[in-house]
Protein backbone atom coordinates (compact mmCIF):
# COMPACT_ATOMS: atom_id res chain seq x y z
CA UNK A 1 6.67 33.21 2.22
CA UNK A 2 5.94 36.48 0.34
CA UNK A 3 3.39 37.68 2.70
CA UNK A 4 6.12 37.15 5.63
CA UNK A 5 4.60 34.25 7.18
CA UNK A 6 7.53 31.63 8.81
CA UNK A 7 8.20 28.53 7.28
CA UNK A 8 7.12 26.81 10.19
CA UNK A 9 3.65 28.01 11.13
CA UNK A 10 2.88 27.49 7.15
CA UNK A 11 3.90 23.40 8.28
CA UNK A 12 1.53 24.33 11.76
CA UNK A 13 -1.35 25.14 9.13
CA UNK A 14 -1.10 22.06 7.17
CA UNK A 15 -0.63 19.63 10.28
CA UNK A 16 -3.70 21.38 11.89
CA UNK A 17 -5.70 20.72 8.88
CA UNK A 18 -4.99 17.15 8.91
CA UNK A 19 -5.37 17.26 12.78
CA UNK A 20 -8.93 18.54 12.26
CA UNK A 21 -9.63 15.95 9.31
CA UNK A 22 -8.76 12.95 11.55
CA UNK A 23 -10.94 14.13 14.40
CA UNK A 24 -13.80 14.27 11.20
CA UNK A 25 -12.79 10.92 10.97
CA UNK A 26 -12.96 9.48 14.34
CA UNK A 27 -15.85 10.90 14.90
CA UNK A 28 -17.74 10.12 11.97
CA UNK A 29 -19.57 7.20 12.20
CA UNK A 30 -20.74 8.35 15.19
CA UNK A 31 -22.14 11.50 13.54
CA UNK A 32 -23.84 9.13 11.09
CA UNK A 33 -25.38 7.41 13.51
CA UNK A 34 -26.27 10.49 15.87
CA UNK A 35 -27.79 12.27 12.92
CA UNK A 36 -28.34 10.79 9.42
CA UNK A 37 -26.20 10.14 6.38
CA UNK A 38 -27.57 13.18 4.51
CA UNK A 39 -27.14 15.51 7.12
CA UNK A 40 -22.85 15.05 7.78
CA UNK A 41 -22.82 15.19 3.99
CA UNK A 42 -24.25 18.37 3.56
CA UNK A 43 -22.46 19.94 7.00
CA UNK A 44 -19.16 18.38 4.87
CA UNK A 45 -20.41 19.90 1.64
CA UNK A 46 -21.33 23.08 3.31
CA UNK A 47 -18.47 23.60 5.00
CA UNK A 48 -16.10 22.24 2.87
CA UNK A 49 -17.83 25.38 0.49
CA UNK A 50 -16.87 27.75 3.18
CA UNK A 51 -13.66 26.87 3.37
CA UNK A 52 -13.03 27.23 -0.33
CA UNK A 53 -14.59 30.80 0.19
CA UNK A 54 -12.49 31.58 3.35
CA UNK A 55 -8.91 30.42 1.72
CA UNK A 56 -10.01 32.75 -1.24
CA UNK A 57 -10.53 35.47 0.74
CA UNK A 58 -7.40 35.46 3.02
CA UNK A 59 -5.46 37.62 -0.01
CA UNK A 60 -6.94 40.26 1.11
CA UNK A 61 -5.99 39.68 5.16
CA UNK A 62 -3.26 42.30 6.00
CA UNK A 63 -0.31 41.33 7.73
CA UNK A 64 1.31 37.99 8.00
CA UNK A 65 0.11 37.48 12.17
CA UNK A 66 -3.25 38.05 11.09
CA UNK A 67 -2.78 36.06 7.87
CA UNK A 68 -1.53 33.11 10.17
CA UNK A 69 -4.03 33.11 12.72
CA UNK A 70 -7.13 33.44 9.77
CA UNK A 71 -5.21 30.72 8.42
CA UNK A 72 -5.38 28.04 11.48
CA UNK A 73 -9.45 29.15 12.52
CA UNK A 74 -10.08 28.07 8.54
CA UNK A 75 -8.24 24.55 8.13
CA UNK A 76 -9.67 23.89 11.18
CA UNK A 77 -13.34 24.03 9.94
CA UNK A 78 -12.07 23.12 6.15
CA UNK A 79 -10.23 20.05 7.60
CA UNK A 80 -13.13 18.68 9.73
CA UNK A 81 -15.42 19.20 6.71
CA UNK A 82 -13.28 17.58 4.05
CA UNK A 83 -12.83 14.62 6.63
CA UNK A 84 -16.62 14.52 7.49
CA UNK A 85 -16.90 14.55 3.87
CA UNK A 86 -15.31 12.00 2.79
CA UNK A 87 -16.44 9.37 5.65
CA UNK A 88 -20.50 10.09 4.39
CA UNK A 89 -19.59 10.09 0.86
CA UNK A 90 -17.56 6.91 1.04
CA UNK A 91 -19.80 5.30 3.05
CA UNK A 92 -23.00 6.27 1.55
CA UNK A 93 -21.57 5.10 -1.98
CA UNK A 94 -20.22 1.88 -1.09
CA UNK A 95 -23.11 0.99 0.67
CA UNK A 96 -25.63 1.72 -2.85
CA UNK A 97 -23.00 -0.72 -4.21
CA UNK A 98 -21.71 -2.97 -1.85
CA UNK A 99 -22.18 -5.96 -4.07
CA UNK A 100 -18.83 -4.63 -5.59
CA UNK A 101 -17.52 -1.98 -3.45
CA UNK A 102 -14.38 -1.58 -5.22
CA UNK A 103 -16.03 -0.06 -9.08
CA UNK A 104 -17.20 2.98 -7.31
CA UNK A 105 -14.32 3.46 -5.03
CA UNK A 106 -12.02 3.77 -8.24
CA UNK A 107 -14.64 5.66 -9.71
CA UNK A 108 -14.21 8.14 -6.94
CA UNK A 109 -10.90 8.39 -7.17
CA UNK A 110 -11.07 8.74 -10.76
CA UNK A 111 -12.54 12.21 -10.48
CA UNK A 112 -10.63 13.32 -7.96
CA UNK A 113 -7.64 12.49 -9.90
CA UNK A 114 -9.39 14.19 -12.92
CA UNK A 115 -9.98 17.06 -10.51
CA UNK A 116 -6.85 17.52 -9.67
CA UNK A 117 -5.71 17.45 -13.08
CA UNK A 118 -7.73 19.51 -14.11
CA UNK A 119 -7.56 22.14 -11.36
CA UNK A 120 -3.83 22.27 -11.64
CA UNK A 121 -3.58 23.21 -15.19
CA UNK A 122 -6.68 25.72 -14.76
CA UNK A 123 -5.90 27.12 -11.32
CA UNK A 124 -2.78 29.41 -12.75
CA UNK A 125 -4.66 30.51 -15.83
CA UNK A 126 -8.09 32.02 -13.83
CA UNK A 127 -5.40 33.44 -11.54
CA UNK A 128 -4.00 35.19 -14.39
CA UNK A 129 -7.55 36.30 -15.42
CA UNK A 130 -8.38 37.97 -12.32
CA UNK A 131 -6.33 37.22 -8.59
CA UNK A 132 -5.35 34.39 -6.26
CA UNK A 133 -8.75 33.76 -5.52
CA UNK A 134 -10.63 33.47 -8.61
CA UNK A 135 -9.90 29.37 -8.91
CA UNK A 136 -11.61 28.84 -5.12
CA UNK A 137 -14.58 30.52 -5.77
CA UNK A 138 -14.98 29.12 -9.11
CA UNK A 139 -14.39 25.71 -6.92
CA UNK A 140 -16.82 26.59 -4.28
CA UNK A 141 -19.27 27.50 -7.15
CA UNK A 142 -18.82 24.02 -8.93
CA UNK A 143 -19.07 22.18 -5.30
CA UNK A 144 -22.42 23.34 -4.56
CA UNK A 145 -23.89 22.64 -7.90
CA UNK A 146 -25.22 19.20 -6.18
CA UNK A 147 -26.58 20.70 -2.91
CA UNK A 148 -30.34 21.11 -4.33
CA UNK A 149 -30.14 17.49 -6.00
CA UNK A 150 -28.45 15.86 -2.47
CA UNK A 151 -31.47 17.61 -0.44
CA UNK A 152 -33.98 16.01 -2.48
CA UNK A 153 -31.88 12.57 -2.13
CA UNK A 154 -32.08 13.03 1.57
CA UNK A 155 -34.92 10.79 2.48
CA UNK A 156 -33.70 8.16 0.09
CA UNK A 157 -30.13 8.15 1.64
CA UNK A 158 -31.58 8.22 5.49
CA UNK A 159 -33.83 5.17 4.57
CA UNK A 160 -31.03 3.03 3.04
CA UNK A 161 -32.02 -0.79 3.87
CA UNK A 162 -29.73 -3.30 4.17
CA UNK A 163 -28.92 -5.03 1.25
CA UNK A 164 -28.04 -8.49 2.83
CA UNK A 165 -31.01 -11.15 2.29
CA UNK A 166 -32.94 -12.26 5.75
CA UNK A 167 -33.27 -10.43 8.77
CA UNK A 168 -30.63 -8.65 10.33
CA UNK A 169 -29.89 -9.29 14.41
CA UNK A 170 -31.29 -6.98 17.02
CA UNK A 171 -28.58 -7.15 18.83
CA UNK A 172 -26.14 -4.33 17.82
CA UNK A 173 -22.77 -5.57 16.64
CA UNK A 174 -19.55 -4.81 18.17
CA UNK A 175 -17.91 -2.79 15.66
CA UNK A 176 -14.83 -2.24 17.86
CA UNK A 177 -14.12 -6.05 17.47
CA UNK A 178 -13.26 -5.68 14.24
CA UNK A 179 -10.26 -3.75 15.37
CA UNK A 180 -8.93 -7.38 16.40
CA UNK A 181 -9.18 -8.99 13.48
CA UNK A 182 -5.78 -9.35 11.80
CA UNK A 183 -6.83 -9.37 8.05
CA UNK A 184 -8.90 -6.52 8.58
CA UNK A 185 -5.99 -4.59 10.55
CA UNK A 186 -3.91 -6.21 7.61
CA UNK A 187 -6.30 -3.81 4.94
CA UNK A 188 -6.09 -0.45 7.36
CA UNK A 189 -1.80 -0.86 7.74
CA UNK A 190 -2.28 -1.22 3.33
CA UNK A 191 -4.43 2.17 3.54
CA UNK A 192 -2.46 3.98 5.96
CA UNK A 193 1.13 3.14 3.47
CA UNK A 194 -0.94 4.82 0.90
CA UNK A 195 -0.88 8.57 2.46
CA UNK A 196 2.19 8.01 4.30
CA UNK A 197 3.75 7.60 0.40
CA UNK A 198 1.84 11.15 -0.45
CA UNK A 199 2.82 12.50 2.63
CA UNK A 200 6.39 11.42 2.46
CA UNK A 201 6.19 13.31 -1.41
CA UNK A 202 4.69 16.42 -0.02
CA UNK A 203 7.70 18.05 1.35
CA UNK A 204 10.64 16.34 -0.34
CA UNK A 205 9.80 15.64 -4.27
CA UNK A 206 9.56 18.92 -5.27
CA UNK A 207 12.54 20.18 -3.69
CA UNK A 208 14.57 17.74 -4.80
CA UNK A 209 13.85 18.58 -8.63
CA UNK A 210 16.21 21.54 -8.05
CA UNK A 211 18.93 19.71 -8.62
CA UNK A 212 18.04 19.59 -12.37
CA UNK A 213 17.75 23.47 -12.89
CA UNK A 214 14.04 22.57 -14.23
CA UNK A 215 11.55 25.52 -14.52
CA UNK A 216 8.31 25.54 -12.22
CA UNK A 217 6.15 24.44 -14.98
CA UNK A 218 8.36 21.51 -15.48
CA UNK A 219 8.36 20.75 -11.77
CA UNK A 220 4.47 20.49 -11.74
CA UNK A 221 4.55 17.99 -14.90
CA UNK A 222 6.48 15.70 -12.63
CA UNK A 223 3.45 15.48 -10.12
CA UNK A 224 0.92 15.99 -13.26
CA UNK A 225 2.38 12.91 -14.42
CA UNK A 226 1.49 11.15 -11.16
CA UNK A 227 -1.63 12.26 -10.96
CA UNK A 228 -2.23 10.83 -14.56
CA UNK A 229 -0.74 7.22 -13.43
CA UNK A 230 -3.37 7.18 -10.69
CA UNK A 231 -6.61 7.71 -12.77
CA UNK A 232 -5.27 5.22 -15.07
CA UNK A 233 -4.37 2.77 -12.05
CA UNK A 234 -8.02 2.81 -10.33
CA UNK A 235 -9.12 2.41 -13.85
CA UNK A 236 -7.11 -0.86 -14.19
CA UNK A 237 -8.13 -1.57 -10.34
CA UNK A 238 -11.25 -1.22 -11.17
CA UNK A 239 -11.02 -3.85 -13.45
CA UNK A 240 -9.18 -6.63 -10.94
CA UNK A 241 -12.37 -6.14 -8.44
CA UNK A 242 -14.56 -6.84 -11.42
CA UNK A 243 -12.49 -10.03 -11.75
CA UNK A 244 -12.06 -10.31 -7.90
CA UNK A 245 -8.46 -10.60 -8.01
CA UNK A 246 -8.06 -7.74 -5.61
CA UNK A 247 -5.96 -9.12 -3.66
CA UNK A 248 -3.51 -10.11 -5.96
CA UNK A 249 -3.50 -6.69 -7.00
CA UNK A 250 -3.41 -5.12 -4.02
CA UNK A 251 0.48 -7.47 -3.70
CA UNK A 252 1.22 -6.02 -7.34
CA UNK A 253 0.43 -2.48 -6.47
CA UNK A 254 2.77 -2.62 -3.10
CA UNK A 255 5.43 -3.79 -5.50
CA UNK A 256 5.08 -0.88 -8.22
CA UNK A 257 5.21 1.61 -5.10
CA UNK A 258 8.22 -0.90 -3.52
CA UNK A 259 10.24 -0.42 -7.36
CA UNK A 260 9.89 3.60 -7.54
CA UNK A 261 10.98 4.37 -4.49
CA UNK A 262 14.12 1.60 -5.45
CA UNK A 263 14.78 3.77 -8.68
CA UNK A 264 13.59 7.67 -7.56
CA UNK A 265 16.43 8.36 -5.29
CA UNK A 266 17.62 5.98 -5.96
CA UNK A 267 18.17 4.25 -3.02
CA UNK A 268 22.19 4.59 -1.24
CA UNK A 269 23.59 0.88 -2.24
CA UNK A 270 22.63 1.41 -6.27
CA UNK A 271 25.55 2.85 -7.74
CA UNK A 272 23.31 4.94 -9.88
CA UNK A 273 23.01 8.60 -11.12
CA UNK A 274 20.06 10.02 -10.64
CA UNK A 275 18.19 11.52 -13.67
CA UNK A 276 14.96 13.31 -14.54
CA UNK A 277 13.80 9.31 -16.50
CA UNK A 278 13.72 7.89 -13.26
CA UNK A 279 12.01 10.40 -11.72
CA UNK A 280 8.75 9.84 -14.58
CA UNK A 281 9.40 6.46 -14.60
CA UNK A 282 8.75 6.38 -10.59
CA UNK A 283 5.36 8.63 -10.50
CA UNK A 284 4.55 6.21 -13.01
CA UNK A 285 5.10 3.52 -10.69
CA UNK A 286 3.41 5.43 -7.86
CA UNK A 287 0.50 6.23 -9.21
CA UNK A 288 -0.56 3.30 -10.49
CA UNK A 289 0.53 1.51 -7.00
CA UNK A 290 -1.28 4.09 -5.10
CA UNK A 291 -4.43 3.53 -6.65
CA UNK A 292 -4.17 -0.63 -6.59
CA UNK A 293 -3.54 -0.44 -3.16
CA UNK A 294 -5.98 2.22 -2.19
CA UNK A 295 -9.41 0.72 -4.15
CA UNK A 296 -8.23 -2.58 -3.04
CA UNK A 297 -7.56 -2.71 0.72
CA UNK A 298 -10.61 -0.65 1.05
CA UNK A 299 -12.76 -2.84 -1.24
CA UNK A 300 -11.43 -5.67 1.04
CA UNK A 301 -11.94 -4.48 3.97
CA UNK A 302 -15.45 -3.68 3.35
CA UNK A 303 -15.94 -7.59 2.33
CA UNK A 304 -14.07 -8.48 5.63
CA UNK A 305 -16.31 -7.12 7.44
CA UNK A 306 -19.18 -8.66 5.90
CA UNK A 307 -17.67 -11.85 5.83
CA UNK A 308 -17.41 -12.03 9.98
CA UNK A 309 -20.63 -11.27 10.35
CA UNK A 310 -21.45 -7.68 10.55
CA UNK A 311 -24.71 -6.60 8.39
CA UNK A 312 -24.25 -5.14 5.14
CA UNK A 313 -25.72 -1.73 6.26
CA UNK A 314 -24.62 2.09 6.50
CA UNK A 315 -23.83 1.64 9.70
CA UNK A 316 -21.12 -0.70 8.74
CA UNK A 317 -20.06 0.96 5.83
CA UNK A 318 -19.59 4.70 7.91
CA UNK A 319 -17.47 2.56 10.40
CA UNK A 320 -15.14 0.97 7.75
CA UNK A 321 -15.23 4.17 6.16
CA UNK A 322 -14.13 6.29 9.64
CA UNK A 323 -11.91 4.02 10.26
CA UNK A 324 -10.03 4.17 7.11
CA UNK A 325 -9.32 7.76 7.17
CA UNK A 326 -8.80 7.22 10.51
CA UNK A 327 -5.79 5.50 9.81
CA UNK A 328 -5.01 7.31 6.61
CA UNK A 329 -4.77 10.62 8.26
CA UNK A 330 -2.92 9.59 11.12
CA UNK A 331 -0.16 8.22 8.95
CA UNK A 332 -0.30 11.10 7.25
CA UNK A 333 -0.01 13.44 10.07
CA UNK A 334 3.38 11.28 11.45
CA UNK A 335 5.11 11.37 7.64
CA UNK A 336 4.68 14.92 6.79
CA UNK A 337 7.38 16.36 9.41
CA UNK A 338 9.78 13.31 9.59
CA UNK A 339 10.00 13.16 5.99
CA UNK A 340 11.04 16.97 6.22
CA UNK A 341 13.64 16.35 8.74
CA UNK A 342 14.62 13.31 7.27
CA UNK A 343 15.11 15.70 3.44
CA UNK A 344 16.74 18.56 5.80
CA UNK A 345 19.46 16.45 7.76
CA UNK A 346 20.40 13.27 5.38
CA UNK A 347 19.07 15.16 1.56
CA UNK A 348 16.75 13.44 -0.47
CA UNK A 349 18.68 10.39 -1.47
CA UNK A 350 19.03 8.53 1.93
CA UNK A 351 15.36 10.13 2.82
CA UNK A 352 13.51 7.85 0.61
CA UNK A 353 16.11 4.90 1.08
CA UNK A 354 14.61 5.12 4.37
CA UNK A 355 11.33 5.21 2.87
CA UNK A 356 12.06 2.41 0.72
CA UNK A 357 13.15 0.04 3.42
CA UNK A 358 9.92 0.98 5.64
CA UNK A 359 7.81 -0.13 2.47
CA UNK A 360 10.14 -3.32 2.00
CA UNK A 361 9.02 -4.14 5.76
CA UNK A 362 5.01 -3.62 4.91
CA UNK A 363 6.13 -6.46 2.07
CA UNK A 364 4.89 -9.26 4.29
CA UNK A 365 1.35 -7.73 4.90
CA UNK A 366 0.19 -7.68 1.59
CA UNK A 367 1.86 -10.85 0.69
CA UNK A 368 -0.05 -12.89 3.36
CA UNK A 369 -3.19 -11.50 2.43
CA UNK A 370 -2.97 -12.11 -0.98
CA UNK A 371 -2.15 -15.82 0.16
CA UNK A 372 -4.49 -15.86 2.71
CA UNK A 373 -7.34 -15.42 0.29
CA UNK A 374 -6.17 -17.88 -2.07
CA UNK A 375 -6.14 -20.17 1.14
CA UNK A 376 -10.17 -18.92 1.66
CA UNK A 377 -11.35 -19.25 -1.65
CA UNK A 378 -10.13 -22.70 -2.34
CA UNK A 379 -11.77 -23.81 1.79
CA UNK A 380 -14.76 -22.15 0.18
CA UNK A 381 -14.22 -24.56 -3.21
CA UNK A 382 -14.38 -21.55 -5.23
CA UNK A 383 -11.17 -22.56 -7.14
CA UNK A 384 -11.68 -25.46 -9.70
C-alpha cells in the first residue's frame, strides 16, 4: 500500500475482523440471554461507533508498523461489534415480526444495500471536501442518531413476550438440537453459500476487470451495479414470503447465482470470450440471487424452528440469528484466502469455474427443500 504496509498483513486485518465478528456471533445468544436484548445492541452500536471513529483516525498514525498494529487492536473491537450487532438487531426485529419474518429481513437488507450505495458514491466526494476520514465520522455521526430513541425502547425490547398463543413450557428447550435437524442445517449451508459468493468476489472481481483497461470509476460501477440487483432482489423476495413461496425462491435464487458464475468467467469448457456484458449481466444475476437466497433461508429457518417446537420468543430468534452469522462468517473466513490463491495460481477464469462447480454441488440442497415443503404443505392439506 501507499503507507508501506505488506500486502499480506492488510489480508491479516481483514481475516481478523471477520475472526472477531464470528466470535460476536457465537457468542451472541448467549450475551442476549446473559444480559438483555437492548444492552448487546447498544455495546454493538457503541462500538461499532468507535470503530468508525478509530478507522478515521488511523490517517494520521505514523509509520506503516504502527499503522498495522492500530489496525488489528481496531477490527478486533469493530468486528465483534458489527457481529454483536447484527445478531441483536436481527433477532430483535424478526422477533416484533415473526408472523412473517422474511418482510423485515429484506427490509434490512434493503438499507444496507441503499447504504452502501449510497456511501460509495458519497464516500470519494466528502474525501475530496476535506481528508480520508471525513466519510467515517460523518458515518459514526449518522449511526448514533438512534442511540437516544433505542434507550428509551429499552424496556420495551427487554420485555418482549412471546408471540405464540398458550403457555410456553418451563422446561428450557434444547436449542443445540436444532443443529440435527437436516432442513434446518439445509437453510444454514443456503446462508453460508451466500458470503462465501461475496467472499469469493472480494479479492478476485476487481482484479480481474484489468483486463479491459477500464478506469477506477468504471471498476466500481461493476460492483455498484450489484449492489443495485440486490436491493431490487430482497424487494422481489420480499414479495415471494408475502406469497409464501420462499422456498421456491430460495431454488430460483441458487440458480441466478448458479448462471453468473456459468457466464462471468466464463467457466473453462464454454468456448467463450469474455466481455465487459457478461460481467453486468452476472452482478445482475448475483445480486438478485444473493438476496433470494439470503431473506429466504433465513426466513425459513426461523419457521423451522418454530415448526419443531421451539417457542416463538427472543430467545429463539437470537439463537437462529447467532447461528446464522455463525455460519455466514465462517464461510466467509475459509473463501477469502483460497479464492486469492485460487486468482494468483490458476487466474480468474478457472478460479470461479471452481466456484461454479462448488455451487453446482449445493444444487441438491435447495432443490430438496423446495420439494420438501411442497411435500409438507400438501401432508398439512394446505394445497387444494
Amino acid at each position: 500500500t501507499k503507507r508501506g504496509v505488506p500486502a499480506w498483513k492488510c489480508g491479516m486485518v481483514f481475516s481478523t475482523f471477520k475472526a472477531a465478528m464470528f466470535l460476536a456471533s457465537v457468542l451472541g445468544d448467549r450475551m442476549l440471554q446473559w444480559t438483555s436484548p437492548q444492552t448487546c445492541y447498544l455495546i454493538g452500536q457503541t462500538g461499532a461507533f468507535i470503530f468508525s471513529v478509530s478507522e478515521g483516525s488511523l490517517y494520521w498514525s505514523s509509520g506503516s508498523q504502527s499503522l498495522f498494529l492500530l489496525s488489528l487492536g481496531t477490527v478486533l473491537l469493530g468486528g465483534f461489534a458489527v457481529g454483536l450487532y447484527f445478531v441483536s438487531l436481527f433477532s430483535v426485529v424478526t422477533h416484533k415480526f415473526s408472523k412473517n419474518p422474511g418482510l423485515i429481513i429484506a427490509a434490512l437488507e434493503i438499507s444496507w444495500g441503499l447504504g452502501n450505495m449510497i456511501g460509495s458514491a458519497l464516500g470519494g466526494q466528502l474525501i475530496d471536501i476535506w481528508a480520508y476520514p471525513l466519510p467515517f465520522f460523518v458515518m459514526s455521526a449518522i449511526l448514533m442518531i438512534s442511540f437516544p430513541w433505542n434507550t428509551k425502547l429499552g424496556s420495551k425490547i427487554n420485555t418482549m413476550s412471546p408471540t405464540t398463543d398458550g403457555t410456553v413450557d418451563a422446561v428450557k428447550p434444547r436449542y443445540s438440537n436444532l443443529m440435527r435437524d437436516p432442513l434446518f442445517l439445509a437453510h444454514m449451508t443456503t446462508l453460508t453459500s451466500v458470503w462465501v459468493i461475496s467472499a469469493f468476489n472480494e479479492p478476485t472481481l476487481q482484479p480481474s476487470l484489468e483486463e479491459f483497461h477500464t478506469s477506477v470509476t468504471a471498476r466500481g460501477e461493476v460492483f455498484a451495479v450489484q449492489f443495485a440487483s440486490y436491493v431490487f432482489g430482497c424487494t422481489l423476495a420480499a414479495a415471494f414470503c408475502h406469497l409464501k413461496v420462499t422456498t421456491f425462491y430460495a431454488f430460483f435464487g441458487h440458480l441466478l447465482t448458479l448462471t453468473a458464475y456459468l457466464i462471468i468467467g466464463p467457466i473453462v469448457p464454454i468456448q467463450l470470450e469474455r466481455n465487459l456484458r457478461l460481467v453486468y449481466t452476472a452482478q445482475v444475476l448475483l445480486g438478485v440471487g444473493m438476496s433470494a437466497l439470503f431473506v429466504c433461508a433465513y426466513h425459513q429457518a426461523l419457521q423451522r424452528a418454530t415448526k419443531l417446537g421451539y417457542p416463538d420468543d427472543i430467545t429463539t430468534h437470537g439463537f437462529v440469528s447467532s447461528t446464522v452469522f455463525t455460519f455466514m462468517v465462517s464461510g466467509s473466513i475459509v473463501t477469502d484466502p483460497i479464492a486469492g490463491k485460487l486468482m494468483d495460481v490458476y487466474g480468474y477464469r478457472t478460479a470461479t469455474t471452481i466456484m461454479f462447480f462448488l455451487l453446482l454441488t449445493l444444487t441438491p440442497v435447495t432443490l430438496l427443500v423446495w420439494v420438501s415443503s411442497i411435500k409438507s404443505q400438501y401432508e398439512d392439506g394446505k394445497v387444494k
